[in-house]
C-alpha atoms as a PDB file:
ATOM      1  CA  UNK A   1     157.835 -18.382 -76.561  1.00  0.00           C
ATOM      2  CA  UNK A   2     154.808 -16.653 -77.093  1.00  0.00           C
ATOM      3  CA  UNK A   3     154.555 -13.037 -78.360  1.00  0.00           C
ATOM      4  CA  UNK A   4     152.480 -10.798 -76.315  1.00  0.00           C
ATOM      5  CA  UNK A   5     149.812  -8.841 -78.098  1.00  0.00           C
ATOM      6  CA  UNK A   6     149.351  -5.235 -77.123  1.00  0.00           C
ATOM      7  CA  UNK A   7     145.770  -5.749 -75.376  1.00  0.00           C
ATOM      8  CA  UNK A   8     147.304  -8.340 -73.937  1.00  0.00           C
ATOM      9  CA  UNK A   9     150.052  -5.880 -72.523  1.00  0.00           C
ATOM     10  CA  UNK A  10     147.582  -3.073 -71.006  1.00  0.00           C
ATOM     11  CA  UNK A  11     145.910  -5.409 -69.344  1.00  0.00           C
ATOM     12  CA  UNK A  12     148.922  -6.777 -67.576  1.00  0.00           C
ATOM     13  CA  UNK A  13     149.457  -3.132 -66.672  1.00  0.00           C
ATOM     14  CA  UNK A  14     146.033  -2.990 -65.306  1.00  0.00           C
ATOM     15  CA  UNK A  15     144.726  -0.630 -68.472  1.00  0.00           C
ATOM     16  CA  UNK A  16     141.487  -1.462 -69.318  1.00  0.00           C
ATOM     17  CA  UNK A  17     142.312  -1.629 -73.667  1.00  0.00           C
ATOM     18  CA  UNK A  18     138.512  -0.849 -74.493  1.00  0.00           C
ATOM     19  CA  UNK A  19     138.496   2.817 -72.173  1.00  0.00           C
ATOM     20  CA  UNK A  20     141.809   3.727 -73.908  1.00  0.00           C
ATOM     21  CA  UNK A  21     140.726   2.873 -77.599  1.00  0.00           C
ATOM     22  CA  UNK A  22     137.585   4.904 -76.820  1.00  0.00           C
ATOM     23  CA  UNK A  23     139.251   7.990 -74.809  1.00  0.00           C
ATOM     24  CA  UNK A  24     141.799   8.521 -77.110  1.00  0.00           C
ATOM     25  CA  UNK A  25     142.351   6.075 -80.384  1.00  0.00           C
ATOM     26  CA  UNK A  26     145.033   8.343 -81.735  1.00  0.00           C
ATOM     27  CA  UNK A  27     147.779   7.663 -78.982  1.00  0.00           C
ATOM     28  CA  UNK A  28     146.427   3.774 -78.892  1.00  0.00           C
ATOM     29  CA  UNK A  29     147.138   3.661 -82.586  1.00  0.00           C
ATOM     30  CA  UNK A  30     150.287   5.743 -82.214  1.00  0.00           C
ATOM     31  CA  UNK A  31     151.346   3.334 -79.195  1.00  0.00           C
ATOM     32  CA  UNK A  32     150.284   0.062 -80.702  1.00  0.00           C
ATOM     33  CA  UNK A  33     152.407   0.796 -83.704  1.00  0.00           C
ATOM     34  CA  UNK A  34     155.435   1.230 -81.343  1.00  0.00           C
ATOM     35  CA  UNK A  35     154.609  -1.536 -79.185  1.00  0.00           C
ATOM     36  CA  UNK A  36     154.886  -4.462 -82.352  1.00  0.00           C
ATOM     37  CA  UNK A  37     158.030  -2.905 -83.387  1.00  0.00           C
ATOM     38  CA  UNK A  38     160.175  -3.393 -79.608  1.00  0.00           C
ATOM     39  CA  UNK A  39     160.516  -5.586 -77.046  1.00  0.00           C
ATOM     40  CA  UNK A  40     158.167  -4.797 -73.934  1.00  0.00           C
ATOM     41  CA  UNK A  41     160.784  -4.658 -71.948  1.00  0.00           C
ATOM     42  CA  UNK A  42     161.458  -1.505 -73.832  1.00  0.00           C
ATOM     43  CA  UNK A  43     158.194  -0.146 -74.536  1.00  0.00           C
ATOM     44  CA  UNK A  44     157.524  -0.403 -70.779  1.00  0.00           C
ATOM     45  CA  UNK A  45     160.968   1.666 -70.265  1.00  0.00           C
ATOM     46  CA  UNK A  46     160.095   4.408 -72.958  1.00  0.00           C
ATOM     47  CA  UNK A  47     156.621   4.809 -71.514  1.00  0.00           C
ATOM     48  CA  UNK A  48     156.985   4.518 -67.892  1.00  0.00           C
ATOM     49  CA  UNK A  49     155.281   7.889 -67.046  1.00  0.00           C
ATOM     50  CA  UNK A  50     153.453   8.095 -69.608  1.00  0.00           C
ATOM     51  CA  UNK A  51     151.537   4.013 -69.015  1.00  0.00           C
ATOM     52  CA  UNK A  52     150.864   5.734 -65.262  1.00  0.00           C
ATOM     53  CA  UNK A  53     149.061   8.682 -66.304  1.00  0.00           C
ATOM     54  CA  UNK A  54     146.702   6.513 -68.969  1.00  0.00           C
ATOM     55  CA  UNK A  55     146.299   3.894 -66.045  1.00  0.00           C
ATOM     56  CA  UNK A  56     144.654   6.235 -63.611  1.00  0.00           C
ATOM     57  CA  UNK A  57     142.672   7.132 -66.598  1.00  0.00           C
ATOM     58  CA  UNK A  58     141.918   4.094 -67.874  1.00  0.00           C
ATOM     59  CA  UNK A  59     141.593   1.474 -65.092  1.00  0.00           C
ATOM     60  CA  UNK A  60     140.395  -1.785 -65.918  1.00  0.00           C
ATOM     61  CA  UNK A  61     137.930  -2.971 -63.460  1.00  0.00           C
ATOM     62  CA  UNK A  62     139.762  -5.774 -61.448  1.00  0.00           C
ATOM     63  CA  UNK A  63     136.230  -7.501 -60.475  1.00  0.00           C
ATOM     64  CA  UNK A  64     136.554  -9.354 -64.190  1.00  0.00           C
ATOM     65  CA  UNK A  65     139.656 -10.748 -63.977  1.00  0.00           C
ATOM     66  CA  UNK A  66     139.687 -14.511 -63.556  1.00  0.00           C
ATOM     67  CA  UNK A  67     140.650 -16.055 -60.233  1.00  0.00           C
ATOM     68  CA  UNK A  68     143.450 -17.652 -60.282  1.00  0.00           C
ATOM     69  CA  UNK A  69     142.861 -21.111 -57.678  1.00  0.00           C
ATOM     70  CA  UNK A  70     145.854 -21.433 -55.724  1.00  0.00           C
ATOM     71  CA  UNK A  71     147.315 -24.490 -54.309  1.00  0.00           C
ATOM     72  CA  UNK A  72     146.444 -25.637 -50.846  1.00  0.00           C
ATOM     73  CA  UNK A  73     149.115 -24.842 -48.120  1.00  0.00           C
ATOM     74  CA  UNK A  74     151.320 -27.417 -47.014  1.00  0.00           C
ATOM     75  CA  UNK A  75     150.985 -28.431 -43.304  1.00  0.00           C
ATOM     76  CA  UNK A  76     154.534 -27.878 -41.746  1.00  0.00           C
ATOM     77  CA  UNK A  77     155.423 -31.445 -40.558  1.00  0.00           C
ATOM     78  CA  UNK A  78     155.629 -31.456 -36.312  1.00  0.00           C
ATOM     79  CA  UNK A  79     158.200 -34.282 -35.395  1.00  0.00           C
ATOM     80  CA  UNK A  80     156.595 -35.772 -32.386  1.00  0.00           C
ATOM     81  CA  UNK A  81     159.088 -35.925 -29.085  1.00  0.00           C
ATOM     82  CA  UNK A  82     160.513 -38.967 -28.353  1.00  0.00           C
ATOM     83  CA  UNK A  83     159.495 -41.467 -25.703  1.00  0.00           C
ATOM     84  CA  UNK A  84     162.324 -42.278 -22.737  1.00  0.00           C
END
């Protein structure tokens, strides 16, 4: 299984890593430090409030994020009515 960096964590909670660094580096360092020591699982339960308030703070902008393509929709199969 791969291990999940921490930039790699704010961004799948939508904070923007660079905007946090630069806004405050002291609670990035602080939370970093935290972050390689637990499971996410448990950062993300320690932190809960906390991730919400530096989200609205630090947003990353959603227009950068790679599409993802999704697969085509399957046409439902019609069974066609019997002839008498």
């Amino acid at each position: 299984m791969e291990e999940l960096t921490f930039t790699a964590y704010l961004k799948s909670k939508k904070i923007d890593p660079k905007k946090f660094y630069q806004t405050d580096s002291q609670q990035f360092n602080e939370w970093k430090v935290e972050f390689d020591q637990m499971h996410p699982n448990s950062f993300t339960q320690q932190k809960l409030f906390l991730i919400n308030k530096v989200r609205r703070q630090n947003s990353l902008d959603l227009t950068e994020e790679v599409s993802v393509k999704k697969k085509p929709a399957m046409r439902p199969k019609i069974a066609k009515p019997k002839s008498k």
